[in-house]
N, C-alpha and C. Protein backbone atom coordinates (compact mmCIF):
# COMPACT_ATOMS: atom_id res chain seq x y z
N UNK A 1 -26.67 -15.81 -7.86
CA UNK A 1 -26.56 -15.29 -6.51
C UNK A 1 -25.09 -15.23 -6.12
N UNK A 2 -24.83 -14.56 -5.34
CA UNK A 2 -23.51 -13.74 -4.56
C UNK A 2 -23.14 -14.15 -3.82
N UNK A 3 -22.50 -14.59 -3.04
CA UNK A 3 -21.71 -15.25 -1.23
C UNK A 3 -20.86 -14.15 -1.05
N UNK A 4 -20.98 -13.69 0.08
CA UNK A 4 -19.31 -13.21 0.74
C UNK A 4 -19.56 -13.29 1.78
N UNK A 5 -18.10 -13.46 2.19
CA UNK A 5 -17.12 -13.25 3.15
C UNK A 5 -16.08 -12.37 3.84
N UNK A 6 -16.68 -11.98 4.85
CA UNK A 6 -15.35 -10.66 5.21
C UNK A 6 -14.19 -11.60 5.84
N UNK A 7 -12.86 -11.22 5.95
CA UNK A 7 -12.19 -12.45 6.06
C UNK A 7 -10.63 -10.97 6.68
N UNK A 8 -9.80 -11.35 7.83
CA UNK A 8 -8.80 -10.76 8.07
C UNK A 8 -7.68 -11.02 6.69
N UNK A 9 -6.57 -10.62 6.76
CA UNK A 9 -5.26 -10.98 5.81
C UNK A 9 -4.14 -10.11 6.70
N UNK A 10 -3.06 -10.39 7.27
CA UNK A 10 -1.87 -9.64 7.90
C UNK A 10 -1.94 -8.03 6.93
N UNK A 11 -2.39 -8.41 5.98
CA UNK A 11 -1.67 -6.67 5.67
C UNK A 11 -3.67 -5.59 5.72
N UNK A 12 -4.70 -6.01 5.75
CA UNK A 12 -5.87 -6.17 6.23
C UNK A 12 -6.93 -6.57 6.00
N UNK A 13 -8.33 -6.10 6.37
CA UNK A 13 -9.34 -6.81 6.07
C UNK A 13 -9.56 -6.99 4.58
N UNK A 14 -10.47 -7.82 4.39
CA UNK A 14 -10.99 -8.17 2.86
C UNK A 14 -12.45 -8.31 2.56
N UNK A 15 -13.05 -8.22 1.66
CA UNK A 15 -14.52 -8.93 1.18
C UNK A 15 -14.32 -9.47 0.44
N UNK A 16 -14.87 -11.13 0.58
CA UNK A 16 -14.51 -11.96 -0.63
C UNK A 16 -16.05 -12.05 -1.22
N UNK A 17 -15.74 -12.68 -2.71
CA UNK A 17 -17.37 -12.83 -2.94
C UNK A 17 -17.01 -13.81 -3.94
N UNK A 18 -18.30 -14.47 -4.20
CA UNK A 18 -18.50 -15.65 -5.08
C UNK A 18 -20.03 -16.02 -5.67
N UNK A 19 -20.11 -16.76 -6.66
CA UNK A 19 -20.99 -17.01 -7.45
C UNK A 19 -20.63 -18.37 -7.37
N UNK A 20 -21.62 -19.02 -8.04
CA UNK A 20 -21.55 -20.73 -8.08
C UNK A 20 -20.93 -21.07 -9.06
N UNK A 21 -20.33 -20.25 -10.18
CA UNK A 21 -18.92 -20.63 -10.77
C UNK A 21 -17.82 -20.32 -10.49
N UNK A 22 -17.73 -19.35 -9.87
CA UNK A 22 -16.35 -18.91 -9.39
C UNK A 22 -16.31 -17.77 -8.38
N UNK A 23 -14.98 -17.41 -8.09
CA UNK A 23 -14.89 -16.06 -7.35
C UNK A 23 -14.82 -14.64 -8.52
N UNK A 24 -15.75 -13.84 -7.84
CA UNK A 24 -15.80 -12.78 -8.60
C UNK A 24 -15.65 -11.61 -7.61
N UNK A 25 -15.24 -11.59 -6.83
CA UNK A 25 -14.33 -10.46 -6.20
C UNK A 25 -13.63 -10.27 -4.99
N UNK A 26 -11.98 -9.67 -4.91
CA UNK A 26 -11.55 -9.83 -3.63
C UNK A 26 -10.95 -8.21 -3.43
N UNK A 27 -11.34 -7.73 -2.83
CA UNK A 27 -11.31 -6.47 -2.19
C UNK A 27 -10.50 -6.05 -1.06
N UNK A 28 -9.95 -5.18 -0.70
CA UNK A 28 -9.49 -4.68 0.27
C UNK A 28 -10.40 -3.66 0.79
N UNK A 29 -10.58 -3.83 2.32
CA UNK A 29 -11.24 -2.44 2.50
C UNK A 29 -10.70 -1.40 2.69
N UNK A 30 -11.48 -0.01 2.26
CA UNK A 30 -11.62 1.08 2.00
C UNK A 30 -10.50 1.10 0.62
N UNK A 31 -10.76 0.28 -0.34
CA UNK A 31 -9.64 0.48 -1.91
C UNK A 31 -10.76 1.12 -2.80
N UNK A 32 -9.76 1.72 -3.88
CA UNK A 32 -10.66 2.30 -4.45
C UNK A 32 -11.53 1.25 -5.39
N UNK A 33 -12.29 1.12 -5.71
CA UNK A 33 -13.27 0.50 -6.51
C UNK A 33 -13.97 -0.52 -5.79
N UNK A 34 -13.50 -0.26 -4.07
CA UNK A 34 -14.47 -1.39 -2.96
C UNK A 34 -15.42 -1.50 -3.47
N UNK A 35 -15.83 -3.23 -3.69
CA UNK A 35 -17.43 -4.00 -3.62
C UNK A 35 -17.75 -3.64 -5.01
N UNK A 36 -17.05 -2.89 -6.04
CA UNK A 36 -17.72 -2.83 -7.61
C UNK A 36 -18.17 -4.25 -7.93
N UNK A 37 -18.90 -4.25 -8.86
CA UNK A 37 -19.09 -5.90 -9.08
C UNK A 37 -20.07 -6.53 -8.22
N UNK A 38 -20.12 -5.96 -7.32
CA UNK A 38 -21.21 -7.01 -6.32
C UNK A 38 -22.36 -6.34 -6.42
N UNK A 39 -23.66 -7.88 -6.84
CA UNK A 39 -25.03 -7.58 -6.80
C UNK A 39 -25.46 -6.87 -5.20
N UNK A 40 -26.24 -6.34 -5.85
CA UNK A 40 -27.03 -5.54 -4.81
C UNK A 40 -28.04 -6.99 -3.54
N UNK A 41 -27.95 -7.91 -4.52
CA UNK A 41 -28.70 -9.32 -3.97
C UNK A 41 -27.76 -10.19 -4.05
N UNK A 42 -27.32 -10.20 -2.91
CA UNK A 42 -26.66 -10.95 -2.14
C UNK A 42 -26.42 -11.39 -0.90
N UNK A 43 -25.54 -12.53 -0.19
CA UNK A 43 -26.00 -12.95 1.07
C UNK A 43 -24.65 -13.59 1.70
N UNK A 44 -24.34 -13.27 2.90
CA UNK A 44 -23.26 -13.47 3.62
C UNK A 44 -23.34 -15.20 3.94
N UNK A 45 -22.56 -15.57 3.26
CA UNK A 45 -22.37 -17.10 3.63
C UNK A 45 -21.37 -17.80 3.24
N UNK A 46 -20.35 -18.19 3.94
CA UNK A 46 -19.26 -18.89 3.53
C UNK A 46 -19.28 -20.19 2.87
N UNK A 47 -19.18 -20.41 1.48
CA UNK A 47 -19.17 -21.71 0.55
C UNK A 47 -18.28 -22.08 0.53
N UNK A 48 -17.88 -23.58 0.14
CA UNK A 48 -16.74 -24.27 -0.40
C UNK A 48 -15.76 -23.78 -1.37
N UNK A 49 -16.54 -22.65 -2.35
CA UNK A 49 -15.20 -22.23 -3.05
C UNK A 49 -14.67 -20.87 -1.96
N UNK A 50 -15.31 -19.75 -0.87
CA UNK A 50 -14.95 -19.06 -0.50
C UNK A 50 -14.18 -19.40 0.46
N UNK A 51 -14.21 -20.68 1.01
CA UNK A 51 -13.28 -21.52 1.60
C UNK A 51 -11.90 -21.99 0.93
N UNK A 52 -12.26 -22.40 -0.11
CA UNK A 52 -10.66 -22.78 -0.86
C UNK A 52 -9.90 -21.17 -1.05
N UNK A 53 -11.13 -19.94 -1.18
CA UNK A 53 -10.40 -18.53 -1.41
C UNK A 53 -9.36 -18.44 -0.12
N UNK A 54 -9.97 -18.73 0.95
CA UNK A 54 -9.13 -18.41 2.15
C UNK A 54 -8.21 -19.47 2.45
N UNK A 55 -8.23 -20.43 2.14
CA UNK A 55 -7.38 -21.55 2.12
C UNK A 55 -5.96 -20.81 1.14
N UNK A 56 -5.93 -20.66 0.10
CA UNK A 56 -5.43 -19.77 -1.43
C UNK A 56 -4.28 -19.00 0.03
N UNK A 57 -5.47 -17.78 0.11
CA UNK A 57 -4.87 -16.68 0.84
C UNK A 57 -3.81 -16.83 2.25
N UNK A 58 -4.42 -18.09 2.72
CA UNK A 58 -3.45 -18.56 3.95
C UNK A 58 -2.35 -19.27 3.66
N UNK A 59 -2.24 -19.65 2.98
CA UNK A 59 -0.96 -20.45 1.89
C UNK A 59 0.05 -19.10 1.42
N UNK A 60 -0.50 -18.24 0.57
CA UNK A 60 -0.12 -17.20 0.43
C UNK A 60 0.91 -16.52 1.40
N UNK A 61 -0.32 -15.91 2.14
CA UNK A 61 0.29 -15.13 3.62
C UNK A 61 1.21 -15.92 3.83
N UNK A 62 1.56 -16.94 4.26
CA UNK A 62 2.72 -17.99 5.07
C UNK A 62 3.89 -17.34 3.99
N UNK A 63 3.93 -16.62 3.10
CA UNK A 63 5.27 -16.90 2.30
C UNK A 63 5.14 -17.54 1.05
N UNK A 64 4.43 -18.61 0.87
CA UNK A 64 4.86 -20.08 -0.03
C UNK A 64 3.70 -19.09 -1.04
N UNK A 65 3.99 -20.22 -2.70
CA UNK A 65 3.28 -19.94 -3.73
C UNK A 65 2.48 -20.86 -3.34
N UNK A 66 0.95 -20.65 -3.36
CA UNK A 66 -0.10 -21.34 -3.41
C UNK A 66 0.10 -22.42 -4.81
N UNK A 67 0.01 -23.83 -3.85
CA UNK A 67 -0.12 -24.85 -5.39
C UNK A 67 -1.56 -25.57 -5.66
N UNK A 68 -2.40 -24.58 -5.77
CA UNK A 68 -3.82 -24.84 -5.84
C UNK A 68 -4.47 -23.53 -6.42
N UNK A 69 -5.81 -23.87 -7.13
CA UNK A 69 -6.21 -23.07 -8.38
C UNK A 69 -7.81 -22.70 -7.36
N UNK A 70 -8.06 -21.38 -7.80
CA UNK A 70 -9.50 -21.24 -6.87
C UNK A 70 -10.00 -20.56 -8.57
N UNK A 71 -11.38 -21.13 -8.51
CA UNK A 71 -12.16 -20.76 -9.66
C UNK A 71 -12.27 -19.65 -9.75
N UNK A 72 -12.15 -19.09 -10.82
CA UNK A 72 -12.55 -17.32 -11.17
C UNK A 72 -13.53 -16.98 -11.92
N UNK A 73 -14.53 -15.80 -11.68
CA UNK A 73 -15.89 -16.24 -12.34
C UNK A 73 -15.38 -14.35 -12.72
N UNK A 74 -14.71 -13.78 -14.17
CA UNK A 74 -14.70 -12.52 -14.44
C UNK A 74 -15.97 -11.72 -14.72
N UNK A 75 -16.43 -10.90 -14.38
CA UNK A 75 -17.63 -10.53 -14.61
C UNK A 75 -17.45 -9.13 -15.34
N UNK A 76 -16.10 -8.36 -15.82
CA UNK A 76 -16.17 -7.42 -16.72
C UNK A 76 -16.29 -7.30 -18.21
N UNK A 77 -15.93 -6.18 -18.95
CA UNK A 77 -16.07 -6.76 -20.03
C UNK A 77 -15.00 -7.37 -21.18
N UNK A 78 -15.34 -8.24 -22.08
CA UNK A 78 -14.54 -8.91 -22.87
C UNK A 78 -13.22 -8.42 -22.72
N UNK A 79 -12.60 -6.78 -23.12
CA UNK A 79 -11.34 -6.37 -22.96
C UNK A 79 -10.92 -6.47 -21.46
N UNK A 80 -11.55 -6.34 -20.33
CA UNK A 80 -11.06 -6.71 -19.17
C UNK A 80 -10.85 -7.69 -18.78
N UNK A 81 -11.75 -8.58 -19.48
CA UNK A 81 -11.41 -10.69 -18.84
C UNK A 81 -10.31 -10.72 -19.29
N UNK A 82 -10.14 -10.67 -21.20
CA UNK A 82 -8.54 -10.84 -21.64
C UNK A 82 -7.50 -10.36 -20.25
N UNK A 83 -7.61 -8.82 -20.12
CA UNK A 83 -6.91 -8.55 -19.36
C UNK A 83 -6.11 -9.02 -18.32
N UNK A 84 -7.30 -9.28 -17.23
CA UNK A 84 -7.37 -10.26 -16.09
C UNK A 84 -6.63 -11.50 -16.05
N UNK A 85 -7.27 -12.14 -17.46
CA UNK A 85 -7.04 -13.48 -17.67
C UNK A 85 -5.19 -13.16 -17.78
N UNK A 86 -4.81 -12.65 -18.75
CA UNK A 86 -3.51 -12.45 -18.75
C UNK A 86 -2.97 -12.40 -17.62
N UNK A 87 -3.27 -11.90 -16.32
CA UNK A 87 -2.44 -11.49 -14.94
C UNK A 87 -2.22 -12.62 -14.44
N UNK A 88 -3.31 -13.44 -14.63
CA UNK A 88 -2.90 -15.11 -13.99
C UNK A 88 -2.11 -15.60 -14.11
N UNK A 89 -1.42 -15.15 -15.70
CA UNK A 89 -0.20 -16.05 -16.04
C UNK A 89 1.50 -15.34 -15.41
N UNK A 90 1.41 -13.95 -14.75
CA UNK A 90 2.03 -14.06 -14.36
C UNK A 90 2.68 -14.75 -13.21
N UNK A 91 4.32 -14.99 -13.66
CA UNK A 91 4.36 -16.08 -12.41
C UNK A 91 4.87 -15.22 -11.05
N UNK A 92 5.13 -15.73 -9.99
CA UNK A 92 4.90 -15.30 -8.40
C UNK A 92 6.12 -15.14 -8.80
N UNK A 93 6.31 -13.82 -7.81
CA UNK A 93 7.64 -13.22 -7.48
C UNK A 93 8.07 -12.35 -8.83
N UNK A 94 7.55 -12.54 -9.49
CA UNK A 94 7.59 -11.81 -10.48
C UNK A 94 7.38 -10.49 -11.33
N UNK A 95 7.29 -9.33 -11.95
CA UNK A 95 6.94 -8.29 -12.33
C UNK A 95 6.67 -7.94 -13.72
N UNK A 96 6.20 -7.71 -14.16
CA UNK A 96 5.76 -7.10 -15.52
C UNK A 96 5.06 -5.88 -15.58
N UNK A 97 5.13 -5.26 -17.20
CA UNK A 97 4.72 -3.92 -17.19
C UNK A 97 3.29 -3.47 -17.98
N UNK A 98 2.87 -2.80 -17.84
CA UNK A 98 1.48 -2.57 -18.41
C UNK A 98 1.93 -2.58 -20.02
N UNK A 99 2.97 -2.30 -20.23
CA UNK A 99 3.69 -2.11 -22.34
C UNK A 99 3.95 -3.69 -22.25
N UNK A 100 4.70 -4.08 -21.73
CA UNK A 100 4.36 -5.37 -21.95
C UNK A 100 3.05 -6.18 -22.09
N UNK A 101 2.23 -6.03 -20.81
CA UNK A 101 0.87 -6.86 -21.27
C UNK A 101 0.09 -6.69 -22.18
N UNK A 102 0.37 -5.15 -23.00
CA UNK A 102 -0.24 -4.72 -23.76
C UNK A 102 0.19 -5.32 -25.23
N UNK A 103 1.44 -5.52 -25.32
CA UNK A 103 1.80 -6.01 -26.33
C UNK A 103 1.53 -7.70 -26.60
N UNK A 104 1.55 -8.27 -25.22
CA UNK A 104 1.07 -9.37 -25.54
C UNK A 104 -0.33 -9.97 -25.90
N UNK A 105 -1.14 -8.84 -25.58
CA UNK A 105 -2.42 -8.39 -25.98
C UNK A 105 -2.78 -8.68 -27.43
N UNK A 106 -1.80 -7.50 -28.08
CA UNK A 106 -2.13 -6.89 -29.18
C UNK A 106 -1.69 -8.13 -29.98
N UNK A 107 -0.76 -9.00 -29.55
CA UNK A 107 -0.42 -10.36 -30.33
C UNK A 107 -1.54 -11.04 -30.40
N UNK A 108 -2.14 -11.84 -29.47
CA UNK A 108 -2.93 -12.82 -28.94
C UNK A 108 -4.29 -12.20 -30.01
N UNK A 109 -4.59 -10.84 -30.22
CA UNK A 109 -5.69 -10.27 -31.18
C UNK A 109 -5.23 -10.17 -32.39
N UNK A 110 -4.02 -10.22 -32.92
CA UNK A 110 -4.05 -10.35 -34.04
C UNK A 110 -3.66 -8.98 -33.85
N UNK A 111 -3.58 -7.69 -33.21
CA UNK A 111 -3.44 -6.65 -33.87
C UNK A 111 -1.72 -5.98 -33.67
N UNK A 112 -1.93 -5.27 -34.30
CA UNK A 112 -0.18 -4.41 -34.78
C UNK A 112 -0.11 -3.49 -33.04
N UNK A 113 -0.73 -3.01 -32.46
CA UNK A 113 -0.55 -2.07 -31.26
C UNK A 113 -1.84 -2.25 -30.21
N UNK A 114 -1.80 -2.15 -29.01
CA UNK A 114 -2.80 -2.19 -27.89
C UNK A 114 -2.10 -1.22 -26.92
N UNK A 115 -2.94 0.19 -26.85
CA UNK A 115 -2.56 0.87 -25.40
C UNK A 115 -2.39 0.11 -23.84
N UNK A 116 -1.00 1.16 -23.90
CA UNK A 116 -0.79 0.44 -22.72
C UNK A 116 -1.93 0.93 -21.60
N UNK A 117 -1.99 2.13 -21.94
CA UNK A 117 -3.17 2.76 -20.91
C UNK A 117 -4.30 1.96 -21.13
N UNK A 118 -4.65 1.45 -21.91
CA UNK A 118 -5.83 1.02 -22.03
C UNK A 118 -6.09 -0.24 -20.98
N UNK A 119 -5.16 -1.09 -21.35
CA UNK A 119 -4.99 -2.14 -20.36
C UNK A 119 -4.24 -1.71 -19.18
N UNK A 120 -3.47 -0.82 -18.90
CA UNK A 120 -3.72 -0.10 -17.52
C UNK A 120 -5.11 0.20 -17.05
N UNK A 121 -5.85 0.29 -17.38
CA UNK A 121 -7.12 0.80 -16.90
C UNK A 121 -8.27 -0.78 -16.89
N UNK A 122 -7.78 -1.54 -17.49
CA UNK A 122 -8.79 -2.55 -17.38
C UNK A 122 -7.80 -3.53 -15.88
N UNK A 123 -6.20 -3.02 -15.46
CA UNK A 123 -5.56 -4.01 -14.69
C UNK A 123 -5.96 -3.24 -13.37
N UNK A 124 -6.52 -1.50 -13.65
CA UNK A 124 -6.55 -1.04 -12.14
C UNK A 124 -8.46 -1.61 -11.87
N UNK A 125 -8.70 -1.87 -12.77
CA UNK A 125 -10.27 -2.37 -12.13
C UNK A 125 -10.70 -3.96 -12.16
N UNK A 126 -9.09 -4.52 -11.43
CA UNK A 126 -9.51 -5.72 -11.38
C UNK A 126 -9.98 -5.86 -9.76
N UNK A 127 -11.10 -7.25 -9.91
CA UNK A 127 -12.02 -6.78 -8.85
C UNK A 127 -11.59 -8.66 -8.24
N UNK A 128 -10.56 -8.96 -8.71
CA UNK A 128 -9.77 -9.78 -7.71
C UNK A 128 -8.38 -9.86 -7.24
N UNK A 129 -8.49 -9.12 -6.15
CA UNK A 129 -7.28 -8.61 -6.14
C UNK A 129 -6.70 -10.02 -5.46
N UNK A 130 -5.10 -9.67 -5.33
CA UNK A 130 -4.31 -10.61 -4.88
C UNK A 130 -4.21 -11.90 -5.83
N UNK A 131 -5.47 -12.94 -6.24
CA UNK A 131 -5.54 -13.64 -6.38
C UNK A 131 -5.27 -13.69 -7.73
N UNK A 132 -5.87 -12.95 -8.81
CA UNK A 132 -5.56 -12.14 -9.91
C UNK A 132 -4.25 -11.48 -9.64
N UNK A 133 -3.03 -11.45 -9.92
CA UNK A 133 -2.23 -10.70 -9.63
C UNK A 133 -1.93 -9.05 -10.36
N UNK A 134 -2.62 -8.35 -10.06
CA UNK A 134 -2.60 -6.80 -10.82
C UNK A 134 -1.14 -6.52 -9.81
N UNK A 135 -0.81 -6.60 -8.68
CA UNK A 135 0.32 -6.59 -7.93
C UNK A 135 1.06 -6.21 -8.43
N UNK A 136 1.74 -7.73 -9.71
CA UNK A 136 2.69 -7.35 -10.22
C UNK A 136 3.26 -7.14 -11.45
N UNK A 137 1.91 -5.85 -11.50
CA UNK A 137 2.31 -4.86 -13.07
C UNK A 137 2.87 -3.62 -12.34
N UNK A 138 3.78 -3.14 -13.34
CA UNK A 138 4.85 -2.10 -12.71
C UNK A 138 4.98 -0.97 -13.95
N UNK A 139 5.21 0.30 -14.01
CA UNK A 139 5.30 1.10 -15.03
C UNK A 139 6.72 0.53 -15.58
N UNK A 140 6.68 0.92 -17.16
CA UNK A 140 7.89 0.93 -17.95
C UNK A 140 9.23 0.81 -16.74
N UNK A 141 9.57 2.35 -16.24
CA UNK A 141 10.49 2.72 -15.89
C UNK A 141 10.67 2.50 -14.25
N UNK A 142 9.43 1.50 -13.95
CA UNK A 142 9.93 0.75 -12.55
C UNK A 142 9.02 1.36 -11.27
N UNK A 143 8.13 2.67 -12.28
CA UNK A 143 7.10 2.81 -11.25
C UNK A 143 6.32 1.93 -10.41
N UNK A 144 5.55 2.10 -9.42
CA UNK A 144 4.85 1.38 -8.72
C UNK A 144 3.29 1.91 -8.19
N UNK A 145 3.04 2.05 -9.87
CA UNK A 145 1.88 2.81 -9.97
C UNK A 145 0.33 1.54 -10.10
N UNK A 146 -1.06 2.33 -9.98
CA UNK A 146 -1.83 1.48 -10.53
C UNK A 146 -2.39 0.43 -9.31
N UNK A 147 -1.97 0.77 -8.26
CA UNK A 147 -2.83 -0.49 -7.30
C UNK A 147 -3.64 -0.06 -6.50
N UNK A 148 -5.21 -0.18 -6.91
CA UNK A 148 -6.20 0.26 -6.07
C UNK A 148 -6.13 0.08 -4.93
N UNK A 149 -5.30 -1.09 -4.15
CA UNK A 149 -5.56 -1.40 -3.17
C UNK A 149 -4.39 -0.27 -2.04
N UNK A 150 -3.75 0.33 -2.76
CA UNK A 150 -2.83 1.47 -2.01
C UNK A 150 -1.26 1.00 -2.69
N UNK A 151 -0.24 1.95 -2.73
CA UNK A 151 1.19 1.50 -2.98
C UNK A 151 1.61 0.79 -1.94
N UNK A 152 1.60 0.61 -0.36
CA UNK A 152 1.64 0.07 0.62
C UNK A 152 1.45 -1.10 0.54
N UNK A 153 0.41 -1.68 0.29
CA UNK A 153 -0.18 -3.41 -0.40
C UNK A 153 0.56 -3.75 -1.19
N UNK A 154 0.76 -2.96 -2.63
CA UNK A 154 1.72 -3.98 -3.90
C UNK A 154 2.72 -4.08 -3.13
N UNK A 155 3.51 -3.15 -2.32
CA UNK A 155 4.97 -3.21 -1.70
C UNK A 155 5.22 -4.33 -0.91
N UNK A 156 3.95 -4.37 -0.07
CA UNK A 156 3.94 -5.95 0.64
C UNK A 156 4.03 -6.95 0.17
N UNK A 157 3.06 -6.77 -1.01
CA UNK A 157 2.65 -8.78 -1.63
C UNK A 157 4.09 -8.58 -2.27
N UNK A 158 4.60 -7.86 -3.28
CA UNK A 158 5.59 -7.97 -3.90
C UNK A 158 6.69 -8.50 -2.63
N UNK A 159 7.30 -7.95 -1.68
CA UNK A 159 8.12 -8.18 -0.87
C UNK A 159 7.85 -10.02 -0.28
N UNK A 160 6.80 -9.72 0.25
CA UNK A 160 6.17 -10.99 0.39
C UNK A 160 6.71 -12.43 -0.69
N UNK A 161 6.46 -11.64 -1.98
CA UNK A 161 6.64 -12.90 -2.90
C UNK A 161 8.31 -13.33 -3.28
N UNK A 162 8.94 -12.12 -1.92
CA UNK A 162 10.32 -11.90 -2.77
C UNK A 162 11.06 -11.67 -4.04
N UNK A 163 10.11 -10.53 -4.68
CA UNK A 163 10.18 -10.05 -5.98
C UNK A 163 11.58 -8.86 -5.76
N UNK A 164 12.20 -9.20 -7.44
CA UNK A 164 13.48 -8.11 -7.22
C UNK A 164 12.90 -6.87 -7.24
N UNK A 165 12.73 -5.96 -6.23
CA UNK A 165 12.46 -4.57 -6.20
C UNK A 165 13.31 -3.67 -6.00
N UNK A 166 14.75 -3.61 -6.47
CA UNK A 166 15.56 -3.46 -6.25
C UNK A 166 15.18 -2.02 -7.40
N UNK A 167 14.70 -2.22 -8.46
CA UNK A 167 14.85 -1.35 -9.71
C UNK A 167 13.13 -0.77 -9.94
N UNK A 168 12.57 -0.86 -8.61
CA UNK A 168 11.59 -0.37 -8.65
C UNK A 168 11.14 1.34 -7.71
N UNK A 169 10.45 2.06 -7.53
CA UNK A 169 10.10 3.15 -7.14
C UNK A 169 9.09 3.43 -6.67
N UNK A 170 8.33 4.55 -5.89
CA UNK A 170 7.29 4.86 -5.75
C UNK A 170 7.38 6.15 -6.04
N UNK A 171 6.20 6.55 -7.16
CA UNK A 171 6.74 8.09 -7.85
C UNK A 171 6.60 8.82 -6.78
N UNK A 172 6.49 10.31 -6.94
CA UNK A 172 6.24 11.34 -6.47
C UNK A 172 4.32 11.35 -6.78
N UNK A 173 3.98 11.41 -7.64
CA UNK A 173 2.86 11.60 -7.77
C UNK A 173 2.36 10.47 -9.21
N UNK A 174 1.10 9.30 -8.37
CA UNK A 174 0.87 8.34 -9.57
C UNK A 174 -0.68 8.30 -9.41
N UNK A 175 -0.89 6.95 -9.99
CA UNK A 175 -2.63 6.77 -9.89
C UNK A 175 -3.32 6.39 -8.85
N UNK A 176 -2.63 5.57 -8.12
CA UNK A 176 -3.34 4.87 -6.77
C UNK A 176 -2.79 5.22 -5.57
N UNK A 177 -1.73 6.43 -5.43
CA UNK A 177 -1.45 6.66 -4.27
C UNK A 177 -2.14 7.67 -3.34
């Protein structure tokens, strides 16, 4: 079974959701891939872990790096958990690129090459946002492509986290704008 929570955030609303192992999705409303992931059976009720989610997020918002872990319950498939799982390790304030995660990918499997598109496409359908940081993947050349939740949002959390964006952009024409 499912829990959520609609919940404010300064930059806006959210749906949080959870399972009794973890959180399995944080949404922005009206982003593209709103509520993917969520059973059709489910029930509005705020739990102890959707509580530590907003606890997470209010720590966050203030500025500061959250020094507390909220359970994650991935519910895509195998190439997307890797994925996912990888974003966690980026650290706050920080940026990385879809060729990069890809390569660290293709290490961790044993293999010689992993599209970057490929794992571009498993980082734009992550279905926890913020908390998962898809934020702060950035194209090769400093684009600021790839965030379902709008270019407006990564620009925030990134700013927010006081990330150097100094060498970053917003194309003319990308995936999530």
């Amino acid at each position: 079974m499912q829990y959520t929570i609609y919940y404010r955030l300064p930059i806006g609303g959210i749906l949080l959701a959870a399972d009794d192992i973890g959180l399995t999705g944080l949404w922005f409303e009206g982003q593209k891939y709103f509520a993917r992931g969520l059973q059709k059976e489910h029930e509005e009720q705020e739990t102890a872990l959707l509580r530590a989610a907003k606890h997470w997020l209010d720590i966050y918002f203030s500025g500061k790096e959250p020094d507390l872990t909220v359970p994650l319950h991935f519910t895509g498939t195998e190439f997307q958990n890797d994925v996912w799982e990888m974003l966690c390790s980026i650290p706050y304030g920080q940026t990385t690129t879809y060729g990069a995660l890809a390569e660290r990918l293709a290490a961790k499997k044993g293999l010689q090459h992993m599209s970057a598109q490929a794992v571009g496409g498993a980082v734009g359908h992550n279905m926890i946002s913020v908390i998962v940081p898809c934020h702060r993947v950035v194209g090769s050349n400093g684009s600021l492509t790839g965030y379902a939740g709008g270019i407006e949002k990564k620009i925030k959390l990134l700013t927010l986290e006081k990330a150097d964006t100094r060498s970053l952009f917003v194309p003319k024409r990308g995936t999530a704008i």
